[in-house]
Structure formats: structure tokens, C-alpha cells
PDB file of N, CA and C in Angstrom:
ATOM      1  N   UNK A   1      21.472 -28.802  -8.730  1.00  0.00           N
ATOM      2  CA  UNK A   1      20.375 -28.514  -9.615  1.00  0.00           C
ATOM      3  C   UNK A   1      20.730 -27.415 -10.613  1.00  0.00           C
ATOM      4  N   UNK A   2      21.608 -26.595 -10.628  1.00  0.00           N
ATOM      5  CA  UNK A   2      22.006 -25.466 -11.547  1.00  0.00           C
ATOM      6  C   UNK A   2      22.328 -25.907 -12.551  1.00  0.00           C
ATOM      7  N   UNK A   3      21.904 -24.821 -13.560  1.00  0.00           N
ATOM      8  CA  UNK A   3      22.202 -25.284 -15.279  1.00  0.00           C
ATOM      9  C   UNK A   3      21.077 -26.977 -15.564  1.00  0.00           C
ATOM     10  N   UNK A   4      20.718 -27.149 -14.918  1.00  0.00           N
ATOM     11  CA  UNK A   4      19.592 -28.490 -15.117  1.00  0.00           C
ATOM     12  C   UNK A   4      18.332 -28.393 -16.110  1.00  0.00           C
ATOM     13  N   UNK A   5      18.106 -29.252 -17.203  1.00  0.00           N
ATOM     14  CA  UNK A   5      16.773 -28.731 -17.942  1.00  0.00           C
ATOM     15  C   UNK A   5      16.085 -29.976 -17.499  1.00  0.00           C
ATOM     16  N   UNK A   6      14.873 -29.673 -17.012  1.00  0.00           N
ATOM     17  CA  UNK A   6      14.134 -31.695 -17.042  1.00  0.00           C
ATOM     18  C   UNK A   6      12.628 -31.279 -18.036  1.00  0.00           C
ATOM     19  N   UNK A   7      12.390 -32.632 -18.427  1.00  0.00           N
ATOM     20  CA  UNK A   7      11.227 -32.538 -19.407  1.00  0.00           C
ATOM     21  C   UNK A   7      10.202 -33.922 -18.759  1.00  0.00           C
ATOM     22  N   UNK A   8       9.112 -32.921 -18.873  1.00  0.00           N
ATOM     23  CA  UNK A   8       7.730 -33.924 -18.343  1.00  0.00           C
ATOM     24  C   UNK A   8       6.540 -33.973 -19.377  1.00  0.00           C
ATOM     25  N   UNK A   9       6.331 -35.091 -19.291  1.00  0.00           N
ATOM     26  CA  UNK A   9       5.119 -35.106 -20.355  1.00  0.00           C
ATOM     27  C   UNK A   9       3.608 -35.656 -19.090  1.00  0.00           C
ATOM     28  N   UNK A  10       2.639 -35.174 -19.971  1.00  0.00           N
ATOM     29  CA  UNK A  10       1.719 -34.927 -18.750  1.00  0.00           C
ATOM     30  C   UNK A  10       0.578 -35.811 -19.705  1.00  0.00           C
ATOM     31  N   UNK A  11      -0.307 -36.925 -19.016  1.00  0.00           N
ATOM     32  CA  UNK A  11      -2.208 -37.159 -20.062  1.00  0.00           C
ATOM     33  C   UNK A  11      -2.520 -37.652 -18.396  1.00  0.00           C
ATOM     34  N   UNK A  12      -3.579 -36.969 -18.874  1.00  0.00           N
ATOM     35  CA  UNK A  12      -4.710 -36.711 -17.622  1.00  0.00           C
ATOM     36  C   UNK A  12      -6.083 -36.822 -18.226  1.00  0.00           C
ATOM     37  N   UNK A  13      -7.044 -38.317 -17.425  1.00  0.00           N
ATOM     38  CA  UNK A  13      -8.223 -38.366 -17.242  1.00  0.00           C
ATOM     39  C   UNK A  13      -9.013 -38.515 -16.469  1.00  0.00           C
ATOM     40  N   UNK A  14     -10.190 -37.349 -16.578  1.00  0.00           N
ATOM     41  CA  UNK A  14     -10.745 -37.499 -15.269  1.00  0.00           C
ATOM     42  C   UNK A  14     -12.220 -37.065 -15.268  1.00  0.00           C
ATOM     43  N   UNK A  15     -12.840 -37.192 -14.486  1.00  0.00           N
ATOM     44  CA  UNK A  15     -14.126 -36.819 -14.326  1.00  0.00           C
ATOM     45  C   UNK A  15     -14.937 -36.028 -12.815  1.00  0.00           C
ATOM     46  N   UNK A  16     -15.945 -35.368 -12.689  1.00  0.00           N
ATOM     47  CA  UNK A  16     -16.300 -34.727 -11.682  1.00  0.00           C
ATOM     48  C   UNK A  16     -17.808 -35.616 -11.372  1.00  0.00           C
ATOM     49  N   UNK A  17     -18.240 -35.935 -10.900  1.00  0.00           N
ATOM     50  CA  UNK A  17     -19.710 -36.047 -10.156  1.00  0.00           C
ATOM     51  C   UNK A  17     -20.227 -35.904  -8.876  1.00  0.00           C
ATOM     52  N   UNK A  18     -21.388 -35.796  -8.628  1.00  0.00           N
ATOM     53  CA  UNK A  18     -21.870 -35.355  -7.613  1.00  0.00           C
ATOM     54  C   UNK A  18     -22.265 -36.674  -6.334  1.00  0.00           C
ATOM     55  N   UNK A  19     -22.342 -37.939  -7.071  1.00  0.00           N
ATOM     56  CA  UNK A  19     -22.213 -39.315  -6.615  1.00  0.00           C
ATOM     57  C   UNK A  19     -21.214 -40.063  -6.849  1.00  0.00           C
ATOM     58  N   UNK A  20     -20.819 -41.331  -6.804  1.00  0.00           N
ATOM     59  CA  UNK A  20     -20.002 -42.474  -7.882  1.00  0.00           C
ATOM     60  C   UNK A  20     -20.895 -42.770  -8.606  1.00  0.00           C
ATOM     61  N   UNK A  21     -22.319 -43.059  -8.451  1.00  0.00           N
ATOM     62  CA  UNK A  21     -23.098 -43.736  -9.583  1.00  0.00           C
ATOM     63  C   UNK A  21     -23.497 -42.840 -10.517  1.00  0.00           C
ATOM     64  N   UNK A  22     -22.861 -41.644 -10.561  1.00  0.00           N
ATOM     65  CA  UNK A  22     -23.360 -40.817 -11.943  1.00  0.00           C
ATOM     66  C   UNK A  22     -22.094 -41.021 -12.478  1.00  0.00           C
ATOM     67  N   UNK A  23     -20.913 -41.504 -12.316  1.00  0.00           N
ATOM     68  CA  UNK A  23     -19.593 -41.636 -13.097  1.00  0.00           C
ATOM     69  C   UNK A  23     -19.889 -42.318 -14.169  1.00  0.00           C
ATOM     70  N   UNK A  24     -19.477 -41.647 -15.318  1.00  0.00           N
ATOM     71  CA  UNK A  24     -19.681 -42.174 -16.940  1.00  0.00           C
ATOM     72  C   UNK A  24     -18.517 -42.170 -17.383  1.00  0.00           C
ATOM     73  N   UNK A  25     -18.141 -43.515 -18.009  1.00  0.00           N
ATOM     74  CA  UNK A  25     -16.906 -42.970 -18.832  1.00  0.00           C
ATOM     75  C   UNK A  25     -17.048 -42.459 -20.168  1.00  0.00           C
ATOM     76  N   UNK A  26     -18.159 -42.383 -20.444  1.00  0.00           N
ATOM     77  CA  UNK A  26     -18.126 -41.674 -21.933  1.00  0.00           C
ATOM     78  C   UNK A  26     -18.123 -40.153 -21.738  1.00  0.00           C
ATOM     79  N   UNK A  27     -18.477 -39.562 -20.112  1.00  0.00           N
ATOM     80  CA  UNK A  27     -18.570 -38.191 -19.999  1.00  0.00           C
ATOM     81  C   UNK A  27     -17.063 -38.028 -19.693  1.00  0.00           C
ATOM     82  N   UNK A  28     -16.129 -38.447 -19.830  1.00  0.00           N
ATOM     83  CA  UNK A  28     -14.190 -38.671 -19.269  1.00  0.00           C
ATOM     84  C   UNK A  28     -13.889 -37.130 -19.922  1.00  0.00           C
ATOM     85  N   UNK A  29     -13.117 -36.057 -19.454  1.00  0.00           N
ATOM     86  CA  UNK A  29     -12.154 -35.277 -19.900  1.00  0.00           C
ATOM     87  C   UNK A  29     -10.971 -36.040 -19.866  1.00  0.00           C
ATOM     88  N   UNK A  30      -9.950 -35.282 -20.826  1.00  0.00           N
ATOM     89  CA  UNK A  30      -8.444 -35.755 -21.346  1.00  0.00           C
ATOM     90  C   UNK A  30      -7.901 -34.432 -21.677  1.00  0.00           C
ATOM     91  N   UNK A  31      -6.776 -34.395 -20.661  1.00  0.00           N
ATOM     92  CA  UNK A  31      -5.771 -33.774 -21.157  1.00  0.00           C
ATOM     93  C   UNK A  31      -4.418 -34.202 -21.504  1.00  0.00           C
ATOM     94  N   UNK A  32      -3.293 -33.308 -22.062  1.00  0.00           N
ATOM     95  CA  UNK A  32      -2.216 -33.742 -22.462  1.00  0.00           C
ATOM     96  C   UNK A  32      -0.949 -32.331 -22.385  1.00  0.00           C
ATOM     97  N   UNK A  33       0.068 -32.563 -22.214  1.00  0.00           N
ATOM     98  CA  UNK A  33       0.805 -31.567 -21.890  1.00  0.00           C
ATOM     99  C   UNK A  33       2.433 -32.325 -21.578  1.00  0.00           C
ATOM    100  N   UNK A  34       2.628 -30.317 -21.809  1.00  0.00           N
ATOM    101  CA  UNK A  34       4.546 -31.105 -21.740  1.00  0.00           C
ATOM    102  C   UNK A  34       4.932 -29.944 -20.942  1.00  0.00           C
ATOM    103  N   UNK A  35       6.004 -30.168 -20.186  1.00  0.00           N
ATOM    104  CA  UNK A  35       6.517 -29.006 -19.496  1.00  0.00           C
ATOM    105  C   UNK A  35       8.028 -29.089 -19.264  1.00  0.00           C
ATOM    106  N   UNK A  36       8.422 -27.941 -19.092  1.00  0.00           N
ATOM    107  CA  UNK A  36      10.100 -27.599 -18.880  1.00  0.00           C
ATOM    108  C   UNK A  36      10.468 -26.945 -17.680  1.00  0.00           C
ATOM    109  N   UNK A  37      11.599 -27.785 -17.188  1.00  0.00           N
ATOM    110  CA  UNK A  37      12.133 -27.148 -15.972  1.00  0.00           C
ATOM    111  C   UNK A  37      13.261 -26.796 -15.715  1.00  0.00           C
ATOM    112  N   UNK A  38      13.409 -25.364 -15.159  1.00  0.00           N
ATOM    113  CA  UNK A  38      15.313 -25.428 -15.861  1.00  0.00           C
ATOM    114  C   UNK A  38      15.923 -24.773 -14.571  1.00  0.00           C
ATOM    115  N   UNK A  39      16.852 -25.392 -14.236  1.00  0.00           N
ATOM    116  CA  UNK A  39      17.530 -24.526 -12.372  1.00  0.00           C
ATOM    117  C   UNK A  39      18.218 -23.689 -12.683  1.00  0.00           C
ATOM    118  N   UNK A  40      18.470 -22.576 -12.454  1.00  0.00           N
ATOM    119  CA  UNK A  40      19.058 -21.404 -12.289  1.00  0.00           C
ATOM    120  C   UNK A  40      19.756 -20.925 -11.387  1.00  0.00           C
ATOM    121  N   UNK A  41      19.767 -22.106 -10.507  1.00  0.00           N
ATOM    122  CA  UNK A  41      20.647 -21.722  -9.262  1.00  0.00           C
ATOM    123  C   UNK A  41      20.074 -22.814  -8.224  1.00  0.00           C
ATOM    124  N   UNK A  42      20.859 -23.236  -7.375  1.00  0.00           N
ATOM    125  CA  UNK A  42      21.033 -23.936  -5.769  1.00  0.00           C
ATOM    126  C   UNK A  42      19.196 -23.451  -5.437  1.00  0.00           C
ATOM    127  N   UNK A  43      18.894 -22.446  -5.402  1.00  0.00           N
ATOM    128  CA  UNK A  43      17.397 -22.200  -4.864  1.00  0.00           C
ATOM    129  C   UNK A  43      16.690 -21.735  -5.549  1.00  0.00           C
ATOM    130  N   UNK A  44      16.606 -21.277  -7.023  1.00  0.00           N
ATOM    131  CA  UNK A  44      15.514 -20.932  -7.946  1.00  0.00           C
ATOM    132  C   UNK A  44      15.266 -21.565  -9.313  1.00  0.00           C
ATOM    133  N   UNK A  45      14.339 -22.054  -9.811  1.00  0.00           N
ATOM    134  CA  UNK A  45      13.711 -22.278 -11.256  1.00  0.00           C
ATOM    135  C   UNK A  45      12.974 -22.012 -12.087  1.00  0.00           C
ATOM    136  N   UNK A  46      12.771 -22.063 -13.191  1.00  0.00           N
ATOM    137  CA  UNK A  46      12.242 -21.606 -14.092  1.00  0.00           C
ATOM    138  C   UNK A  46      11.529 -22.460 -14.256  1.00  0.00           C
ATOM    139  N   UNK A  47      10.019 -22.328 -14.888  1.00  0.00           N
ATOM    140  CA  UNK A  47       9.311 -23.408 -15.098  1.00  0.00           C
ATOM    141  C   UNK A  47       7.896 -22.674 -16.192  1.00  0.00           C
ATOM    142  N   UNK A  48       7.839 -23.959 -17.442  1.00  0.00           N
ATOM    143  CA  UNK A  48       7.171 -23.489 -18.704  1.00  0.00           C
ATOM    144  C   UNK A  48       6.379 -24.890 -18.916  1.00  0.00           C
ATOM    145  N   UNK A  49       5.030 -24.852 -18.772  1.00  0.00           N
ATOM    146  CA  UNK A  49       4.083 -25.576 -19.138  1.00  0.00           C
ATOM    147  C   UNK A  49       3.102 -25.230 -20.397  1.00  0.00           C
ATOM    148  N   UNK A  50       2.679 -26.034 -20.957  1.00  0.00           N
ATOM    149  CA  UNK A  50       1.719 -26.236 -21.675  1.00  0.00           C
ATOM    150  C   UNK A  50       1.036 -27.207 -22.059  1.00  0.00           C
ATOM    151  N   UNK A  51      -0.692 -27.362 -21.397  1.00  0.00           N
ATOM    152  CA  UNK A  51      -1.371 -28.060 -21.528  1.00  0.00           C
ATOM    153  C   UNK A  51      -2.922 -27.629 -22.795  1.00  0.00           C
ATOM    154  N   UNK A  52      -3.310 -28.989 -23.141  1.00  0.00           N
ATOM    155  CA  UNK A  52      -4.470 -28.700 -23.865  1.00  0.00           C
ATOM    156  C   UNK A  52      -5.673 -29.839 -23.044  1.00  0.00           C
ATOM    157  N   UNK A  53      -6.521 -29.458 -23.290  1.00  0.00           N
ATOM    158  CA  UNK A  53      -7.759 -30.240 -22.654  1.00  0.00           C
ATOM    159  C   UNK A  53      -9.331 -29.722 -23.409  1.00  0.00           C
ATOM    160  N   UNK A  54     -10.098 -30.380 -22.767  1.00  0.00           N
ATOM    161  CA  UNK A  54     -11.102 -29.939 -23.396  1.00  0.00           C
ATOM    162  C   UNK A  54     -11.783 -28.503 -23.414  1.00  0.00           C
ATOM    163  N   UNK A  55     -10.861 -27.535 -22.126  1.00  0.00           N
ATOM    164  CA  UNK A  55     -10.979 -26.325 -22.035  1.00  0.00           C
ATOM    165  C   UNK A  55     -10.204 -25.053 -22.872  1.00  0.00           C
ATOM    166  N   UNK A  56      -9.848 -26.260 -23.983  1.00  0.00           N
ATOM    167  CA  UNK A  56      -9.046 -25.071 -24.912  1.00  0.00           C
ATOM    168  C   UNK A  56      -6.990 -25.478 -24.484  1.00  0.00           C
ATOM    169  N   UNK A  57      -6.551 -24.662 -24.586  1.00  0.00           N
ATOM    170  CA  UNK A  57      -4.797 -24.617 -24.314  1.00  0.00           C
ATOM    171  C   UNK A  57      -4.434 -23.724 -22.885  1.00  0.00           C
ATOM    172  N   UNK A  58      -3.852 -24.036 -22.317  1.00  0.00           N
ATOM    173  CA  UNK A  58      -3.077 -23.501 -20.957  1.00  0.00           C
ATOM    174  C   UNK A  58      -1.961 -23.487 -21.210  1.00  0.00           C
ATOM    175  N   UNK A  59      -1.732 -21.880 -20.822  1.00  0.00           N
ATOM    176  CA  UNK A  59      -0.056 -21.719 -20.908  1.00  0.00           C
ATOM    177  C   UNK A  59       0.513 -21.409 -19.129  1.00  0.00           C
ATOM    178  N   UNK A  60       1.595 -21.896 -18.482  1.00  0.00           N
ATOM    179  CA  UNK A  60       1.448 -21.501 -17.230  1.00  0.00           C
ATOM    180  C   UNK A  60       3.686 -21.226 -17.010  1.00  0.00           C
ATOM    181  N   UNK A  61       3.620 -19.708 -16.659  1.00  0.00           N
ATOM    182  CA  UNK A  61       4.813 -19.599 -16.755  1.00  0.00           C
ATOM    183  C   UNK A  61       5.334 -19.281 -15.407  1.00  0.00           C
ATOM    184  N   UNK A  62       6.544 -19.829 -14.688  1.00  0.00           N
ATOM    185  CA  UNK A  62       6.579 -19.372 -13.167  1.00  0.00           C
ATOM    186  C   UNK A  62       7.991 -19.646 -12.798  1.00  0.00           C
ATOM    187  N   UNK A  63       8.279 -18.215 -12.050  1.00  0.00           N
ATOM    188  CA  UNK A  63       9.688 -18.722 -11.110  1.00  0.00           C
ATOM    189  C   UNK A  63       9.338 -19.137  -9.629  1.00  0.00           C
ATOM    190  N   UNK A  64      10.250 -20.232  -9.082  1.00  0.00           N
ATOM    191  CA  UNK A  64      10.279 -21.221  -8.089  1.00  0.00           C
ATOM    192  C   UNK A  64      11.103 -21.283  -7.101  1.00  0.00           C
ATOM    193  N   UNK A  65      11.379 -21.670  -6.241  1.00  0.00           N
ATOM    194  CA  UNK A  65      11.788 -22.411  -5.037  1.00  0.00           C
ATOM    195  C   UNK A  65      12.240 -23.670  -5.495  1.00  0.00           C
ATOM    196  N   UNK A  66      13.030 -24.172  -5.242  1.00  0.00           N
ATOM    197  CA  UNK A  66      13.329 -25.803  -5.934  1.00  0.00           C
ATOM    198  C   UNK A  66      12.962 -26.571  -5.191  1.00  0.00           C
ATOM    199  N   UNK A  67      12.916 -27.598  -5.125  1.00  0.00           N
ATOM    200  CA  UNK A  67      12.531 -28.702  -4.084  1.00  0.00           C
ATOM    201  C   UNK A  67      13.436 -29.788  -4.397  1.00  0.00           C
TER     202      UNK A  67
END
């Protein structure tokens, strides 16, 4: 995994209710996003997301454990 960059692209739709019969699809959230993953070594990574949705933009930055 060292020296590795991987690229993900992310769309996400979804909805919350309190039944199934209140599920609307015109009430649907959508998101969309891309993220980067880069190994730094046998057991650690770097990892850089960014998503947008109807809650505005998410930035999410983090070192890892690899899997």
C-alpha cells in the first residue's frame, strides 16, 4: 500500500422518515463527493474528502490505520 493514491467518487440519495408510508421521493436529499487516499506506509494513510449536499460543503481530513 505505500506511495499508493486511490480516488473515489461518491452520489448519495436518501431520505429519513418516521414510517415507510411517509417516504416521498420528491422530499430525496443528494449528495456528491470525491475523495483521496494516499498510503504512507505498510500501516498508515492519509485521507481527504469532500462532499456537498443539501447541508452546504463538508470537508473531512484524517490520518488512518489501513485496512
Amino acid at each position: 500500500m505505500t506511495n499508493k493514491l486511490y480516488t473515489l467518487l461518491n452520489a448519495t440519495v436518501g431520505e429519513v422518515a418516521s414510517q415507510s408510508s411517509r417516504l416521498r421521493w420528491a422530499d430525496h436529499h443528494e449528495s456528491y463527493g470525491i475523495g483521496f487516499r494516499y498510503g504512507y506506509s505498510d500501516r498508515l494513510a492519509g485521507r481527504f474528502d469532500i462532499g456537498k449536499g443539501s447541508e452546504g460543503v463538508v470537508l473531512n481530513v484524517t490520518l488512518e490505520d489501513t485496512f
